[in-house]
Structures are given as structure tokens and as C-alpha cells.
Protein backbone atom coordinates (compact mmCIF):
# COMPACT_ATOMS: atom_id res chain seq x y z
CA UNK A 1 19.79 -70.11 14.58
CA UNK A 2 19.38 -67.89 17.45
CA UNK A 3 17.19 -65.13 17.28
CA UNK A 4 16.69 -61.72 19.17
CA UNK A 5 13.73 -62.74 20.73
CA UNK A 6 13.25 -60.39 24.12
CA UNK A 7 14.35 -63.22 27.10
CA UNK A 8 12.05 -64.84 29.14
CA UNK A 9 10.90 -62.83 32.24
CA UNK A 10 10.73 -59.07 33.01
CA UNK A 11 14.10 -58.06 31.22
CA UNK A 12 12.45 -54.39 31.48
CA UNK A 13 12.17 -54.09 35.12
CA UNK A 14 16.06 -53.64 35.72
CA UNK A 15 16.07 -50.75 32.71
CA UNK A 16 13.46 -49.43 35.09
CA UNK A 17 15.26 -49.64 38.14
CA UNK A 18 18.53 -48.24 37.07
CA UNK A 19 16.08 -45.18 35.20
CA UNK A 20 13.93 -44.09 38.28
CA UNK A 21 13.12 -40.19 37.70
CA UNK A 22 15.73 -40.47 35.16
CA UNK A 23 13.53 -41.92 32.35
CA UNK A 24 11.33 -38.65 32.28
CA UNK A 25 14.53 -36.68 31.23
CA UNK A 26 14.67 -38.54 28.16
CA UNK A 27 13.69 -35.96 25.49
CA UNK A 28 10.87 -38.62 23.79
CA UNK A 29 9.22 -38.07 27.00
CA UNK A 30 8.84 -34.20 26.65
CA UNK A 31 5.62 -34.23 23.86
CA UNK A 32 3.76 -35.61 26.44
CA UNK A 33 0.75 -32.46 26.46
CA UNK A 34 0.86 -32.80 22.92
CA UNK A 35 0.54 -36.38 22.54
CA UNK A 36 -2.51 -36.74 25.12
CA UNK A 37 -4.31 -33.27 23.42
CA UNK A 38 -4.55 -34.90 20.48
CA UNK A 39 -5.97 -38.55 21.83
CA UNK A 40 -8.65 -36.50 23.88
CA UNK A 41 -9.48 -34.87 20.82
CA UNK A 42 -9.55 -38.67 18.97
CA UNK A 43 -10.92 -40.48 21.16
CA UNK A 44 -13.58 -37.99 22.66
CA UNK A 45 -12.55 -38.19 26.29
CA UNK A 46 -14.35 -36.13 28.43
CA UNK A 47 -14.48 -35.27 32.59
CA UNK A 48 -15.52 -38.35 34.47
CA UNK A 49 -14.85 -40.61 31.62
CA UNK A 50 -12.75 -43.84 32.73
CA UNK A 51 -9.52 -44.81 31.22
CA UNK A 52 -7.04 -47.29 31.14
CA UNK A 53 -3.50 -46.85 30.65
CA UNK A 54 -1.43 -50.22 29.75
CA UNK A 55 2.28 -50.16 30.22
CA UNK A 56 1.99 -46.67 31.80
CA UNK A 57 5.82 -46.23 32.93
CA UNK A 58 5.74 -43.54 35.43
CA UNK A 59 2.26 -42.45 34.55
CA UNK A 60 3.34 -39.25 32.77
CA UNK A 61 0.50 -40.06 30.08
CA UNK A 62 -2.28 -41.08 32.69
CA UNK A 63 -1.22 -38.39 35.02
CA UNK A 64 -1.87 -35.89 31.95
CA UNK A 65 -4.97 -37.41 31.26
CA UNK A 66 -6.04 -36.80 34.97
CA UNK A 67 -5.26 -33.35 35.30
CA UNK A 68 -7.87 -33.57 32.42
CA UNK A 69 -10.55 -34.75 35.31
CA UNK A 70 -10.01 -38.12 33.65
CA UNK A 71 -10.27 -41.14 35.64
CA UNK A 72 -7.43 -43.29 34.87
CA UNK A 73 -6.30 -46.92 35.80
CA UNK A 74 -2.17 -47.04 34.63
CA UNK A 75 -1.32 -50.81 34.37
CA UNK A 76 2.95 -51.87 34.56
CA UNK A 77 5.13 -54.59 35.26
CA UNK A 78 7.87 -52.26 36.88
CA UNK A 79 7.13 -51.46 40.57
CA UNK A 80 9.70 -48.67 40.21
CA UNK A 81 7.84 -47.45 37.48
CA UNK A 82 4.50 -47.52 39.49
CA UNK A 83 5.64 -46.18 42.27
CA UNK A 84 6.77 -42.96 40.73
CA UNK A 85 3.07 -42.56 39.06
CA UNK A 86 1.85 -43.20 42.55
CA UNK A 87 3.54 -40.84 44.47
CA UNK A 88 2.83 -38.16 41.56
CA UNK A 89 -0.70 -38.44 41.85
CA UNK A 90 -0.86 -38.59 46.07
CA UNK A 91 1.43 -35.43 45.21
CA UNK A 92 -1.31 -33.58 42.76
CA UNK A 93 -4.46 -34.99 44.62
CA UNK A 94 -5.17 -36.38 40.66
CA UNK A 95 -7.60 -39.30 39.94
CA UNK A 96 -5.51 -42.33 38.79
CA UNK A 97 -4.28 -45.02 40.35
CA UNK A 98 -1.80 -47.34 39.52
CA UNK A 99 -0.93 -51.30 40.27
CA UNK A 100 2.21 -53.61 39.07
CA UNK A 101 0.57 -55.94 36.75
CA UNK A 102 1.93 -58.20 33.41
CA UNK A 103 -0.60 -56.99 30.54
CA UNK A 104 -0.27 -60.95 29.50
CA UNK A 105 -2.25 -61.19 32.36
CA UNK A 106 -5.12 -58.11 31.81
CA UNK A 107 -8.43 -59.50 32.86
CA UNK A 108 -10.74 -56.23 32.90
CA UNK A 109 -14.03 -56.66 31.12
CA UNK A 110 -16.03 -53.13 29.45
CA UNK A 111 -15.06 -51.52 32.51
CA UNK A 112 -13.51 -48.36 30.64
CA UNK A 113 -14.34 -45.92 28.44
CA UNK A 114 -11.18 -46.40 26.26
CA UNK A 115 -7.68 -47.52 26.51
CA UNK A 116 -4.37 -46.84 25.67
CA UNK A 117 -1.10 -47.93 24.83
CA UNK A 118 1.84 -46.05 24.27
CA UNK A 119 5.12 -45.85 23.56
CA UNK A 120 6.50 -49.17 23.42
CA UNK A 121 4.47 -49.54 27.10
CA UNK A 122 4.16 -52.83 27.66
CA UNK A 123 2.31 -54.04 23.70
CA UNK A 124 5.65 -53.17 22.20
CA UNK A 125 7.90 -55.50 24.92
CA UNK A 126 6.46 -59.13 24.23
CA UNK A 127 9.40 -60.25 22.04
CA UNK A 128 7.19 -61.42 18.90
CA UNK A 129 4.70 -63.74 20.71
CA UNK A 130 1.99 -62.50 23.13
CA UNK A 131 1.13 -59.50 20.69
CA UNK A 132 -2.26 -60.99 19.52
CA UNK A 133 -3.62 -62.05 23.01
CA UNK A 134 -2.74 -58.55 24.50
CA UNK A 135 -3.93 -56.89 21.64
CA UNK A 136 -7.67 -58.88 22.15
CA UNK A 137 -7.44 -58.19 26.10
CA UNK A 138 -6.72 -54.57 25.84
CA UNK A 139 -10.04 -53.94 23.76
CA UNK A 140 -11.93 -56.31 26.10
CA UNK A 141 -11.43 -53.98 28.57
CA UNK A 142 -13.07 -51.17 26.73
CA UNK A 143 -16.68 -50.93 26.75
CA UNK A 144 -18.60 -51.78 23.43
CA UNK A 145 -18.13 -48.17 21.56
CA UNK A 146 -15.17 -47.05 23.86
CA UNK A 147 -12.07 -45.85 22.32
CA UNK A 148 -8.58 -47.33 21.56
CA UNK A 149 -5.40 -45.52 20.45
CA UNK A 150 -1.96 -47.90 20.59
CA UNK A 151 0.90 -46.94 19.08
CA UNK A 152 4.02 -49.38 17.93
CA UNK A 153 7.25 -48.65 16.78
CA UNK A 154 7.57 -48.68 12.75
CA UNK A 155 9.06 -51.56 11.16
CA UNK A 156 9.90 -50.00 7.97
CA UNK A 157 11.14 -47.30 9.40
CA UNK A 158 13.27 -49.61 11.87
CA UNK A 159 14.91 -51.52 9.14
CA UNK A 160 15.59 -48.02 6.88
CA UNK A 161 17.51 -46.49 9.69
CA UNK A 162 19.30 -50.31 11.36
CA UNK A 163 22.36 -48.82 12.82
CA UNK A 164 25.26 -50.49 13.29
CA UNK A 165 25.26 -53.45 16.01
CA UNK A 166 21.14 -53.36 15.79
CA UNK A 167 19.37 -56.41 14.56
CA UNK A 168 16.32 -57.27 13.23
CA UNK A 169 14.41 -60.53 12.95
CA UNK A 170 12.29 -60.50 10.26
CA UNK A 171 10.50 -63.79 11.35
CA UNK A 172 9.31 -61.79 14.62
CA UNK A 173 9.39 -58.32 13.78
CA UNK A 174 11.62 -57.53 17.19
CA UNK A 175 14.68 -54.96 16.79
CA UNK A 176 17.74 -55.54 19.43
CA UNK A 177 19.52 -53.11 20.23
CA UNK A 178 22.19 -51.77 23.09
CA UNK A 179 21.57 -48.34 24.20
CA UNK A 180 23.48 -46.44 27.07
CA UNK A 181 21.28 -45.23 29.67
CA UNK A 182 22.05 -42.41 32.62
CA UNK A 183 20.77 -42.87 36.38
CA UNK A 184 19.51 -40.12 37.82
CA UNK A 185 23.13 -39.37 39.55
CA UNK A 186 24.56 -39.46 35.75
CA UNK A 187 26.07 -42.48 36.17
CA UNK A 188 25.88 -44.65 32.33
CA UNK A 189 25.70 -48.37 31.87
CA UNK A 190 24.89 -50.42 28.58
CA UNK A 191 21.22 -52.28 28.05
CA UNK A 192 19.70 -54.73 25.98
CA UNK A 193 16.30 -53.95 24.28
CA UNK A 194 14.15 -55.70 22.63
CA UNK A 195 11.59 -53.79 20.53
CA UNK A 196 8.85 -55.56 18.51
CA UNK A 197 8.05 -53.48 15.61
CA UNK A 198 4.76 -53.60 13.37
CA UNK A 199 3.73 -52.61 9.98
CA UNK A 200 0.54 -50.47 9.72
CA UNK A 201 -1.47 -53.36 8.00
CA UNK A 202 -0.37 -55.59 10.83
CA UNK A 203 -1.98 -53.61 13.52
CA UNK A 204 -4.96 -53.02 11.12
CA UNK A 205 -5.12 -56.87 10.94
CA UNK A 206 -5.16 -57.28 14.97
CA UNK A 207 -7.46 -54.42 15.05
CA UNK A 208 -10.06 -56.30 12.74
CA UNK A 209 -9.53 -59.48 14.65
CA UNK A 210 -9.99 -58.07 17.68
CA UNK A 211 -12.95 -56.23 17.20
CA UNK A 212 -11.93 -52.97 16.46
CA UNK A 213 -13.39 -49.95 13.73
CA UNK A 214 -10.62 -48.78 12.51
CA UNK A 215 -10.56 -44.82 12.41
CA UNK A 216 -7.09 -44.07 11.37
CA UNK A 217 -3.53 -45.48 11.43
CA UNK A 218 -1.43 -42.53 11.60
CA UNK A 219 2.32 -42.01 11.18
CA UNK A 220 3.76 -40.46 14.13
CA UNK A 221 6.66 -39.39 16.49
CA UNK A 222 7.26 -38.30 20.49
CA UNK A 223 5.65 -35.08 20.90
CA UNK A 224 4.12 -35.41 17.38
CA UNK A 225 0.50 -37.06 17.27
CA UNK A 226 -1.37 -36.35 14.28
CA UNK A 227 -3.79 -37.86 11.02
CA UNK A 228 -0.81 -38.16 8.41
CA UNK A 229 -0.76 -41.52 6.61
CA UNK A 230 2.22 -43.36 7.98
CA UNK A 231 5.61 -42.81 5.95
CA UNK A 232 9.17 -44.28 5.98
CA UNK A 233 10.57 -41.55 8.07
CA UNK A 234 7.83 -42.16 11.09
CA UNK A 235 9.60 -43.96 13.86
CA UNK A 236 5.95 -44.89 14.99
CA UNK A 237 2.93 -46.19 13.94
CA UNK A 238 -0.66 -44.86 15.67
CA UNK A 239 -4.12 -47.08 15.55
CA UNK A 240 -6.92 -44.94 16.90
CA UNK A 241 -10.56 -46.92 16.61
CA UNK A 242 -13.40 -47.83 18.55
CA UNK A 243 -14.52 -51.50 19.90
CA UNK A 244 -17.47 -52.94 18.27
């Protein structure tokens, strides 16, 4: 049987390309101040605090946190992607930086004061596999005490609303689907994703492995962080906690 594992190599990067500037029209993307309010508020960030942003996409959550006075490191595997967050910040004077990198291959050792991971960036991509090992190299790069917020699309609320032509593979938890996507000139074309979805006991279960107090696994959605106990109607599920 085949299943709807994501393929083998970047798949991501040519969603990316054909996106540009065209990704932060997408109307998930407008609850960014919202979202990044409430994980300063979380996660205690403060000016001159260090952060590190894993799958950042064009930076628009780093490049909040920055305006902040947050020091942020935004970590992708799209060079597109990377250098749209770059040019934004050289355009703003803002303290981030930004560098094409696999999170497979994060290496970063309690050199930030917390990290994040959101929206699908990067955690969410792995097709089913790498989820565990990511998960334990994210927190490593946290110091001892430092904060962690990742968020992961729902499972249960994946399977309720499975639309016609979707699929889900219950063995790895990844949802294919084919959405339409507009360039920046307008022009549409058809692309595969692969979404890994998670249960809220699931990322409670990496958390604990990993090394991670739990605080709160929240149900959320784009533009709508909060401390509400995850439901069937919450596209997304939120782990906020603290490494050991």
C-alpha cells in the first residue's frame, strides 16, 4: 500500500518559490501581532532576550518578535523564504538574522532563551518520521529554563473536516492534500502538501521525552492564540512549556 508520506527531499521549496511575497497575502498570515503578543506574554520574552525561530518562512513571526527588541535567529529550508526575512530586516534596521538550514539538521546547544515553531514551519513538514529528533533538537537549543511554544496542526480536527480528494494516513498522522496557490502576478497552479498532524497527548508525550514542563496545550487558530483546552473545531494544537 502506498501511503501519503511527504516525498523525499525539499518538496516545500518549489511552494516557496512560486509564493514569494505572495504567501504573506494569505489571510492565516494576518494574526501575526496577535499570535506573537500572546507568546511574549507566555513565554516571558523580554528586550535583549535571544530567540530562535524554526521554519520561520519569511520571518513575519521573528521580524514581529524583533520590533519587540528581541534578538532572533529564523531557521528555513527555502532560500526564497529567507531571503524575503532578510531583506525585511536590512529594510527595518531589526535584530534577526536569518540562514537556509534543514531543522533535521539543528545543532544549537542552550544558546537561546526560547524557541519557536509555528505554523506548520518546518516541525509540521517531516512526513511522519523525523518528528521526534526535531522535536529533542529544538529544546536543546533552549537554555535549561528557556521557553518553548510549537504549534501543530490538529488531527482530530483534520479528520472531522477531510474534504473531498484529502487523505489521511492514520499510521503517520500526515494529511495530503492539493491546494491552488496564486503568485504574486495572480497567476494559480495546483500543489501537493503534506501536513503531519498531532493529537494534543502526542505532543505532550514528545514534550515529556524531550525534556519539557509542560505549561499548557492550548487549542488554537491563525490570529487566535489563547489558554482554551483544545476542541474538535481547533485547526491547531499549541504546546507552550519550559526545558528542564
Amino acid at each position: 500500500m502506498t501511503r501519503p508520506g511527504a516525498p523525499d527531499g525539499p518538496w516545500f521549496n518549489a511552494l516557496a518559490r512560486f509564493l514569494g511575497p505572495a504567501y504573506l497575502r494569505n489571510a492565516f498570515t494576518k494574526g501575526t501581532e496577535q499570535e506573537v503578543g500572546f507568546l511574549v506574554e507566555a513565554l516571558d520574552l523580554r528586550p535583549g532576550h535571544r530567540v530562535l525561530d524554526v521554519g520561520c518562512g519569511p520571518g513575519r513571526h521573528a521580524l514581529a518578535l524583533a520590533r519587540r527588541g528581541i534578538g532572533v535567529m529564523g531557521v528555513d529550508l527555502s532560500p526564497d523564504f529567507v531571503a524575503l526575512a532578510r531583506v525585511a530586516a536590512e529594510r527595518e534596521g531589526l535584530p534577526a538574522r536569518f540562514e537556509v538550514l534543514d531543522v533535521r539538521h539543528l545543532a544549537f546547544a542552550g544558546e537561546f532563551d526560547a524557541a519557536v515553531c509555528l505554523c506548520q514551519g518546518g516541525f509540521g513538514l517531516l512526513g511522519g518520521t523525523d518528528e521526534v529528533d526535531v522535536f529533542g533538537r529544538i529544546v536543546r537549543a533552549v537554555r535549561p529554563g528557556g521557553g518553548l511554544a510549537v504549534s501543530a496542526f490538529h488531527a482530530p480536527f483534520a479528520l472531522r473536516h477531510l474534504e473531498a480528494g484529502e487523505t489521511f494516513d492514520p499510521a503517520t498522522g500526515v494529511l495530503h492534500e492539493v491546494a491552488t496557490l496564486r503568485d504574486p502576478s495572480g497567476v494559480e497552479a495546483p500543489f501537493d502538501l503534506w501536513t503531519t498532524c498531532f493529537t494534543a497527548r502526542e505532543l505532550a508525550l514528545l514534550a515529556e521525552a524531550a525534556g519539557v514542563v509542560v505549561a499548557g496545550i492550548h487549542g488554537v487558530a491563525p490570529g487566535a492564540y489563547g489558554t482554551g483546552d483544545p476542541t474538535l473545531d481547533h485547526p491547531e494544537v499549541l504546546l507552550v512549556g519550559q526545558r528542564r
